[in-house]
PDB file of N, CA and C in Angstrom:
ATOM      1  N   UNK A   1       4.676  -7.675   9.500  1.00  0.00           N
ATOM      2  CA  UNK A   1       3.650  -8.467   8.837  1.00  0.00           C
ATOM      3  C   UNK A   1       2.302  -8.147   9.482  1.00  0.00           C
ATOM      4  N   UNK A   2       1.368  -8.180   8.819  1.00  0.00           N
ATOM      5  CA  UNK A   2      -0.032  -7.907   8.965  1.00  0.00           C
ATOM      6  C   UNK A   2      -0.863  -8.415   9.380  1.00  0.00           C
ATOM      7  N   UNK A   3      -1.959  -8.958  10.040  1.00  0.00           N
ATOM      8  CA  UNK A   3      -2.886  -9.706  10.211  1.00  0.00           C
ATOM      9  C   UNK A   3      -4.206  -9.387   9.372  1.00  0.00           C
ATOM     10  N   UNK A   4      -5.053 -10.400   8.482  1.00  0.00           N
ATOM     11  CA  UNK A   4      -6.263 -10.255   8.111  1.00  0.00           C
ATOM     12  C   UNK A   4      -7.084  -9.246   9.029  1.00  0.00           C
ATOM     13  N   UNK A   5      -6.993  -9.655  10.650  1.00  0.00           N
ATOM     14  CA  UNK A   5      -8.256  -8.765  11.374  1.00  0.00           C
ATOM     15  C   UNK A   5      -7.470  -7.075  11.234  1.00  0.00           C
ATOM     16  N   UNK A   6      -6.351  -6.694  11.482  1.00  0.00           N
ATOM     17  CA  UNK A   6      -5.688  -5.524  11.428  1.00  0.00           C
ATOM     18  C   UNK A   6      -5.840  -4.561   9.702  1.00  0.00           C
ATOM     19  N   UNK A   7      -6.014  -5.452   8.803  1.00  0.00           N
ATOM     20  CA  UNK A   7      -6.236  -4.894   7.734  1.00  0.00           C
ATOM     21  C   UNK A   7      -7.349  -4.824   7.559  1.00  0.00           C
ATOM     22  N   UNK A   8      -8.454  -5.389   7.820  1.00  0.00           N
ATOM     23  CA  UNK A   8     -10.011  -5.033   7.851  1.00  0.00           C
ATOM     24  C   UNK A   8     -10.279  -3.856   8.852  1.00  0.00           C
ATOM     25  N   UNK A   9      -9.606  -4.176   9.885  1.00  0.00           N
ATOM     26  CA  UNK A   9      -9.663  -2.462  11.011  1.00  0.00           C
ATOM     27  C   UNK A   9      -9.827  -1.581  10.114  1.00  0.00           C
ATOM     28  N   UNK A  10      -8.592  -1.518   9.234  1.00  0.00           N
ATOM     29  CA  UNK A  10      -8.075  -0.005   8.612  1.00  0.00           C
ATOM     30  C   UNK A  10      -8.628   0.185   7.859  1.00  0.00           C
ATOM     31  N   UNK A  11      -9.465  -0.891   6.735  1.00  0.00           N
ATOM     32  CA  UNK A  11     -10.451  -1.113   5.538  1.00  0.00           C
ATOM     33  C   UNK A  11     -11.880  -0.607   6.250  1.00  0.00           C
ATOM     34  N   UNK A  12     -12.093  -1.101   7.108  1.00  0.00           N
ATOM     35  CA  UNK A  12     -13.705  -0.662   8.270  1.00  0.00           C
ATOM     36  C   UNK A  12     -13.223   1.007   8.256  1.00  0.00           C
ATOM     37  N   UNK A  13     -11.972   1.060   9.278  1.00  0.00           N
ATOM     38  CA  UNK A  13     -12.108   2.586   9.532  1.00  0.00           C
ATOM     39  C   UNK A  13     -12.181   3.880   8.321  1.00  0.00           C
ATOM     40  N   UNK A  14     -11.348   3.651   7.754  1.00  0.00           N
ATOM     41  CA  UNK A  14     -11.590   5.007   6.573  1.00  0.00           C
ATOM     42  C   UNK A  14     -12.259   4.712   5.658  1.00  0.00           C
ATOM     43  N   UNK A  15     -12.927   3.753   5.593  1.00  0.00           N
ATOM     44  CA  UNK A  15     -14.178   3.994   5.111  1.00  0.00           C
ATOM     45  C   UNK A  15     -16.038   4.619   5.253  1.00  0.00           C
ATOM     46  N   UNK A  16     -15.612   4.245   6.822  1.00  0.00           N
ATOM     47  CA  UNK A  16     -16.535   4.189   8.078  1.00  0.00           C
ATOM     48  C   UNK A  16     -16.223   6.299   7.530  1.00  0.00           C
ATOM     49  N   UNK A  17     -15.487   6.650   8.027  1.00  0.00           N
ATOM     50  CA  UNK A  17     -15.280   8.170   8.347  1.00  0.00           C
ATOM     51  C   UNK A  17     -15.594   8.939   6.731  1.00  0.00           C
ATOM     52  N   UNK A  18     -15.019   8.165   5.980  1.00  0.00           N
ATOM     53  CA  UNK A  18     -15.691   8.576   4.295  1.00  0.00           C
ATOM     54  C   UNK A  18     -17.199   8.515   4.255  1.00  0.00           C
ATOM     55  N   UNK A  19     -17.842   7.675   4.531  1.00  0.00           N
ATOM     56  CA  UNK A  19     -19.192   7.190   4.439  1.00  0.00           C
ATOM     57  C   UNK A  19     -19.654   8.296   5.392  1.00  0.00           C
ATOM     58  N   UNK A  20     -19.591   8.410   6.470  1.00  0.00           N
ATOM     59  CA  UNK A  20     -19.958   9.558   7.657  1.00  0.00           C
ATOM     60  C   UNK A  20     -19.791  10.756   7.082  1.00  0.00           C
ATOM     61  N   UNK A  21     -18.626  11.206   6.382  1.00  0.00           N
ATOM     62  CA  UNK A  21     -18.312  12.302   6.043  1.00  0.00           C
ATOM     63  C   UNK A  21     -19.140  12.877   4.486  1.00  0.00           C
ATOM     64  N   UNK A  22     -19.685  11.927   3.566  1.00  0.00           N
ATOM     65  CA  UNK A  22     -20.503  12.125   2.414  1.00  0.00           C
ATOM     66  C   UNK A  22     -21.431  12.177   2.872  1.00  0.00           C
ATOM     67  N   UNK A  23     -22.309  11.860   3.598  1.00  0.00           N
ATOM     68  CA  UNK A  23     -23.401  11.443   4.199  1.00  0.00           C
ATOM     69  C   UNK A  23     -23.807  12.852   5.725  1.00  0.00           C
ATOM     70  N   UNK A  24     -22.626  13.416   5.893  1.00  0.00           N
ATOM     71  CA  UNK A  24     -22.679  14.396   6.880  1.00  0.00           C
ATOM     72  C   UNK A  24     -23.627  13.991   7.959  1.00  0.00           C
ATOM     73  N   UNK A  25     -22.798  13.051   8.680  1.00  0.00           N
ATOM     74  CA  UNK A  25     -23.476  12.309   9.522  1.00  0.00           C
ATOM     75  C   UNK A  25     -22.338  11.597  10.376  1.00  0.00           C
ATOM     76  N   UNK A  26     -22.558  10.992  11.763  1.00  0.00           N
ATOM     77  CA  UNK A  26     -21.463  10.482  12.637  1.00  0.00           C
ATOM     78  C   UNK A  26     -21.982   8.807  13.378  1.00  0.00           C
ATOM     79  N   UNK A  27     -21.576   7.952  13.744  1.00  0.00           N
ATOM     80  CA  UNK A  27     -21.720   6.959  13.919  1.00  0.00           C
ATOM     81  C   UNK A  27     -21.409   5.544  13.600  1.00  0.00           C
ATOM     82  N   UNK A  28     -21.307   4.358  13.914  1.00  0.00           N
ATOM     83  CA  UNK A  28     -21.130   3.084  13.044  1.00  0.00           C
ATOM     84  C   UNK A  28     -21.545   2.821  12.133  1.00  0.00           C
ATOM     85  N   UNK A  29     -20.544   2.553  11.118  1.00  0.00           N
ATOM     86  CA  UNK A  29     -21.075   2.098   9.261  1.00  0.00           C
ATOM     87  C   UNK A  29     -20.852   0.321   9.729  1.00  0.00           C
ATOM     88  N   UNK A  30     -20.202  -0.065  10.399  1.00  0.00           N
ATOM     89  CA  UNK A  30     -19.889  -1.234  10.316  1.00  0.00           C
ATOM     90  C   UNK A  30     -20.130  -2.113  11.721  1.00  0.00           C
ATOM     91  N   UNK A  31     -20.340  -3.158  11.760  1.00  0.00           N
ATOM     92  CA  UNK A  31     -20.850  -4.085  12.819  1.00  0.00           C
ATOM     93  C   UNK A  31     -19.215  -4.151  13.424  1.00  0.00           C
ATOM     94  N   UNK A  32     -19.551  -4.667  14.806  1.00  0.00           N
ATOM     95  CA  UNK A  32     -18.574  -4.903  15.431  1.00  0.00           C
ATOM     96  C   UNK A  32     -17.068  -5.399  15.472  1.00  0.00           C
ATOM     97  N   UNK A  33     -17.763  -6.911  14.709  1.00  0.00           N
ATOM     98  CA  UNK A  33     -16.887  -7.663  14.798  1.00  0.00           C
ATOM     99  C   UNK A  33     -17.329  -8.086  13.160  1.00  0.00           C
ATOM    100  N   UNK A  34     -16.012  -9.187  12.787  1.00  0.00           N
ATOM    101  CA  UNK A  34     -16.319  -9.803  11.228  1.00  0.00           C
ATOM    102  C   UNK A  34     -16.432 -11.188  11.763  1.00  0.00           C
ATOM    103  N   UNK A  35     -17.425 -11.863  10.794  1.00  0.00           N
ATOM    104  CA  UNK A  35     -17.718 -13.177  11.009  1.00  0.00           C
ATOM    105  C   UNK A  35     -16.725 -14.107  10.324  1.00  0.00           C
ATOM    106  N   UNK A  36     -16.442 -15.005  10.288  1.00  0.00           N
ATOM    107  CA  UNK A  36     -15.328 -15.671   9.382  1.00  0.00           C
ATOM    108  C   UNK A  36     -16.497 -17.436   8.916  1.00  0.00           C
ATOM    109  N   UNK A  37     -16.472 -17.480   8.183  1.00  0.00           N
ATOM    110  CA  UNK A  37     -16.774 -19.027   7.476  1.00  0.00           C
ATOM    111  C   UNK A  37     -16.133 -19.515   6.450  1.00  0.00           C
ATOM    112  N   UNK A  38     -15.841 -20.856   6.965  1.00  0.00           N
ATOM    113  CA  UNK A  38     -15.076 -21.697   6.276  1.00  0.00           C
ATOM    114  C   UNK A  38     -16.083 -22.008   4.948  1.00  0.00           C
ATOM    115  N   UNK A  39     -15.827 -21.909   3.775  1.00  0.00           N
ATOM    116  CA  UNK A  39     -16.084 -22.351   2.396  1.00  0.00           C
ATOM    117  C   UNK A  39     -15.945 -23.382   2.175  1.00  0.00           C
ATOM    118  N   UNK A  40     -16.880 -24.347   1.567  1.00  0.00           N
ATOM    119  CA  UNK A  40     -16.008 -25.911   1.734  1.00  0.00           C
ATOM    120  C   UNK A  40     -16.375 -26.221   0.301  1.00  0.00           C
ATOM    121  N   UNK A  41     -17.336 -25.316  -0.600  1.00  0.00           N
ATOM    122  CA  UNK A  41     -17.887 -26.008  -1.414  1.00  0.00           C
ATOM    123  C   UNK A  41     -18.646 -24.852  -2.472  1.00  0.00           C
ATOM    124  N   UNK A  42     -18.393 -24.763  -3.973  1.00  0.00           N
ATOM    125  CA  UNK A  42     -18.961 -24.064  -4.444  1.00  0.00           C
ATOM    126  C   UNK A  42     -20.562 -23.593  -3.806  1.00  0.00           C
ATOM    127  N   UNK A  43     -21.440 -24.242  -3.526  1.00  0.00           N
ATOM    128  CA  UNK A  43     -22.498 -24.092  -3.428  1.00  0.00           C
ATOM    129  C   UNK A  43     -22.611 -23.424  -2.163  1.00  0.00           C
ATOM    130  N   UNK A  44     -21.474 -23.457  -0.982  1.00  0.00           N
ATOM    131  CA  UNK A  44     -21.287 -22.593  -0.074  1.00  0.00           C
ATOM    132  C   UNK A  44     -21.178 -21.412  -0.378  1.00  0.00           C
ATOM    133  N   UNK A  45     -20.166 -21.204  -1.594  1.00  0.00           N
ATOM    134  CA  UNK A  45     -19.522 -20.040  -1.711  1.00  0.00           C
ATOM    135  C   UNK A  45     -20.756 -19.256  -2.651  1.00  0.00           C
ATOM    136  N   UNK A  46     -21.735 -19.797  -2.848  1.00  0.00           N
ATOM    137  CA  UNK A  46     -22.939 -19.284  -3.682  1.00  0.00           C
ATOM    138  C   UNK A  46     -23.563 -18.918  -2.595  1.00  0.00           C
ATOM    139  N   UNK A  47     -23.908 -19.201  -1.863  1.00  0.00           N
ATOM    140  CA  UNK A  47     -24.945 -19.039  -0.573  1.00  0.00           C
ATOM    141  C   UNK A  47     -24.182 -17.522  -0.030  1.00  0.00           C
ATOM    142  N   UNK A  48     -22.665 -17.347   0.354  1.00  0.00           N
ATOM    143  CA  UNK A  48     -21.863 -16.908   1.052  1.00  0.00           C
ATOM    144  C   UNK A  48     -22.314 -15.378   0.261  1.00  0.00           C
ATOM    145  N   UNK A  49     -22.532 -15.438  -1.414  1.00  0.00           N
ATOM    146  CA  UNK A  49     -21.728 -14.247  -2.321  1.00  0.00           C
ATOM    147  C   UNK A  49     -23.827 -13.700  -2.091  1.00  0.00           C
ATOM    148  N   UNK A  50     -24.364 -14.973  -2.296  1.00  0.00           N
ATOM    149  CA  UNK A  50     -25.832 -13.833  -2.355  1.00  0.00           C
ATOM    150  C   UNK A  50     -26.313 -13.594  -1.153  1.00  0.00           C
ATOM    151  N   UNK A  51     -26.257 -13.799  -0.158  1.00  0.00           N
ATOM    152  CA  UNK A  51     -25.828 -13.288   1.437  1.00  0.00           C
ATOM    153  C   UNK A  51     -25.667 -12.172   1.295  1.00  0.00           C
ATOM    154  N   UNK A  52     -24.063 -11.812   0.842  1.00  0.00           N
ATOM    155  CA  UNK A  52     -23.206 -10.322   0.730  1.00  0.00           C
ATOM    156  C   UNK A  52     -24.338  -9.486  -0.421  1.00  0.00           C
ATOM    157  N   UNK A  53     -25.108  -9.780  -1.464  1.00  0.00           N
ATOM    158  CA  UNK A  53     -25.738  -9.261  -2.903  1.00  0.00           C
ATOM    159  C   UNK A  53     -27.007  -8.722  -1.882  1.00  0.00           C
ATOM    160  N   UNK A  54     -27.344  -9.741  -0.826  1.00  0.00           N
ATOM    161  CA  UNK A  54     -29.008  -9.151  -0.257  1.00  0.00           C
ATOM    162  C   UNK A  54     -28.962  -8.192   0.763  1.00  0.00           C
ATOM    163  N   UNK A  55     -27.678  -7.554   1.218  1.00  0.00           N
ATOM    164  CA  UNK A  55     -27.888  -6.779   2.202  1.00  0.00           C
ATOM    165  C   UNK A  55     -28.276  -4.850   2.284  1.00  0.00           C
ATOM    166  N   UNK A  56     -28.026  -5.055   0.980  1.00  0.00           N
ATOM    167  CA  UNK A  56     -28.638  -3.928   0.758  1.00  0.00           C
ATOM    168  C   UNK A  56     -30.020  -3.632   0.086  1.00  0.00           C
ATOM    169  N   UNK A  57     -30.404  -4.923   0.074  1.00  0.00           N
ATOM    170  CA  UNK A  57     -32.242  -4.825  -0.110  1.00  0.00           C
ATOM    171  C   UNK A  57     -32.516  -5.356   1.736  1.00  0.00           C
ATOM    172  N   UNK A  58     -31.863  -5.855   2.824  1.00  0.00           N
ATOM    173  CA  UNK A  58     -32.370  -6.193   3.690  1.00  0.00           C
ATOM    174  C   UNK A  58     -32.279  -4.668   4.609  1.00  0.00           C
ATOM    175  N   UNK A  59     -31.284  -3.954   4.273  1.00  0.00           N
ATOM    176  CA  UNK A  59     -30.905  -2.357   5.004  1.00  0.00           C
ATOM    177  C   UNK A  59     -32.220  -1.624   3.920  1.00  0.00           C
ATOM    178  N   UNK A  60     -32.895  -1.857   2.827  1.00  0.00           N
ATOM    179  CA  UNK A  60     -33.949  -0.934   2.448  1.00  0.00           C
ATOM    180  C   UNK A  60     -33.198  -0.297   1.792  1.00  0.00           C
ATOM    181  N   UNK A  61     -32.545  -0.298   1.473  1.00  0.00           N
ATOM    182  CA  UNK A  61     -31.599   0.711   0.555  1.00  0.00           C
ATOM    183  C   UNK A  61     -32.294   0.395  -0.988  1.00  0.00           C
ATOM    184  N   UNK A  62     -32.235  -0.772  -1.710  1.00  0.00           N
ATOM    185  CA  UNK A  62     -32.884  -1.071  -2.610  1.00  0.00           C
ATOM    186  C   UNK A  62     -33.899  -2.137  -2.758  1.00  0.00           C
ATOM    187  N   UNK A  63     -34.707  -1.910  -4.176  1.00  0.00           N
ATOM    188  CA  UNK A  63     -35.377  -3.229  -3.856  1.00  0.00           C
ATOM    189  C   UNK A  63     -34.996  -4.701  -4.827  1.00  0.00           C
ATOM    190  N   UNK A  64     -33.912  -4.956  -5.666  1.00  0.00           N
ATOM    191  CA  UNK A  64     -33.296  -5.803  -5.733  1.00  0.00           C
ATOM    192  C   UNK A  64     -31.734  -5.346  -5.658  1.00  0.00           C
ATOM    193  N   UNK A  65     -30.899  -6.280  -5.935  1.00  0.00           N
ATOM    194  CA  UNK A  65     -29.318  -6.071  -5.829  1.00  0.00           C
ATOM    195  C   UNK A  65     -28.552  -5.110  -6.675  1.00  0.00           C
ATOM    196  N   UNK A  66     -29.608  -5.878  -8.209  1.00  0.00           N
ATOM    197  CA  UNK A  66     -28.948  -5.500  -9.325  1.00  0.00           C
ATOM    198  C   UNK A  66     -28.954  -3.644  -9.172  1.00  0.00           C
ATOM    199  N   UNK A  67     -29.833  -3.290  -8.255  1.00  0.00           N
ATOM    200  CA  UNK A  67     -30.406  -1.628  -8.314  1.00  0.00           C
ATOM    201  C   UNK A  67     -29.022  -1.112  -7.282  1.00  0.00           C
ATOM    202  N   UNK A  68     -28.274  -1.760  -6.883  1.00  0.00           N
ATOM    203  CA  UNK A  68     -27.131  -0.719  -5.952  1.00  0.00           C
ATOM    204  C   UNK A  68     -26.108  -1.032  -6.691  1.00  0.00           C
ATOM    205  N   UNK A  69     -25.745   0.120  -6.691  1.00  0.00           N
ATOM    206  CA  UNK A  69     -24.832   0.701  -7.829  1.00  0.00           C
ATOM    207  C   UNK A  69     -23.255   0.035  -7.302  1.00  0.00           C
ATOM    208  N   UNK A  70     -22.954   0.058  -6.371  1.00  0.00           N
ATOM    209  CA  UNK A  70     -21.589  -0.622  -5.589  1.00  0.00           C
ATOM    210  C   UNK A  70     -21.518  -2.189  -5.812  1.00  0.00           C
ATOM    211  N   UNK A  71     -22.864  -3.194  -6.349  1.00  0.00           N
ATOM    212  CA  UNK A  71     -22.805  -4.107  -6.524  1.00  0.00           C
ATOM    213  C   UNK A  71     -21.371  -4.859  -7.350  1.00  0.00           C
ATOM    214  N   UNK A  72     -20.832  -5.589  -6.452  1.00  0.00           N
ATOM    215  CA  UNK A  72     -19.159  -6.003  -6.731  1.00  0.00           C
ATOM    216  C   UNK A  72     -19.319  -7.163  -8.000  1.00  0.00           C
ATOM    217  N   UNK A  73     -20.306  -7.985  -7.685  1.00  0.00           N
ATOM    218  CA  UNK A  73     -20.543  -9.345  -8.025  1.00  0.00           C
ATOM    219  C   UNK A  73     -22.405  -9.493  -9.291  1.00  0.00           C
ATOM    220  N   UNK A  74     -22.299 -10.179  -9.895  1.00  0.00           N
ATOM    221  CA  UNK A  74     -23.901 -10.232 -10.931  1.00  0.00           C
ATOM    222  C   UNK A  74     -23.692 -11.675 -10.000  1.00  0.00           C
ATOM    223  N   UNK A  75     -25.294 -12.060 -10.664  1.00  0.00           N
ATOM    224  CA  UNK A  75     -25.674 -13.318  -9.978  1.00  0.00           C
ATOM    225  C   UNK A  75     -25.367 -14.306 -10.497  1.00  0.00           C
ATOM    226  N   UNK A  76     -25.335 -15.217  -9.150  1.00  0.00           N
ATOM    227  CA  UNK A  76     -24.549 -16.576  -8.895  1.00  0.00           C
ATOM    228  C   UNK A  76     -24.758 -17.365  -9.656  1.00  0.00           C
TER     229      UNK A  76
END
């Protein structure tokens, strides 16, 4: 049996080495550690999802959400 943190390892790592490897480049794609928060409440889980939507306008990558193409989620 598996643990959540052991399956994010393996989800972080080959992705981490894909991303490095398109990019022809070497280093951390991913932060250290994962944060965990408890959800208690739709309006959490709104806060939680456009959090995850702004980080690729806060990395400069784009200048709204809707513009990165990997975007999982439309708005809340």
């Amino acid at each position: 049996m598996f643990c959540l943190a052991d399956i994010l390892k393996g989800i972080k790592g080959a992705s981490a080495r894909n991303v490095n490897r398109l990019l022809g480049c070497s280093g951390a794609v991913w932060q250290e550690e994962s944060f965990d928060h408890v959800v208690r409440s739709d309006g959490s889980l709104e806060q939680k999802i456009e959090y995850i939507r702004q980080n690729p306008v806060r990395r400069g990558l784009v200048k709204t959400p809707d513009e990165y193409q990997w975007l999982w989620v439309g708005h809340v």
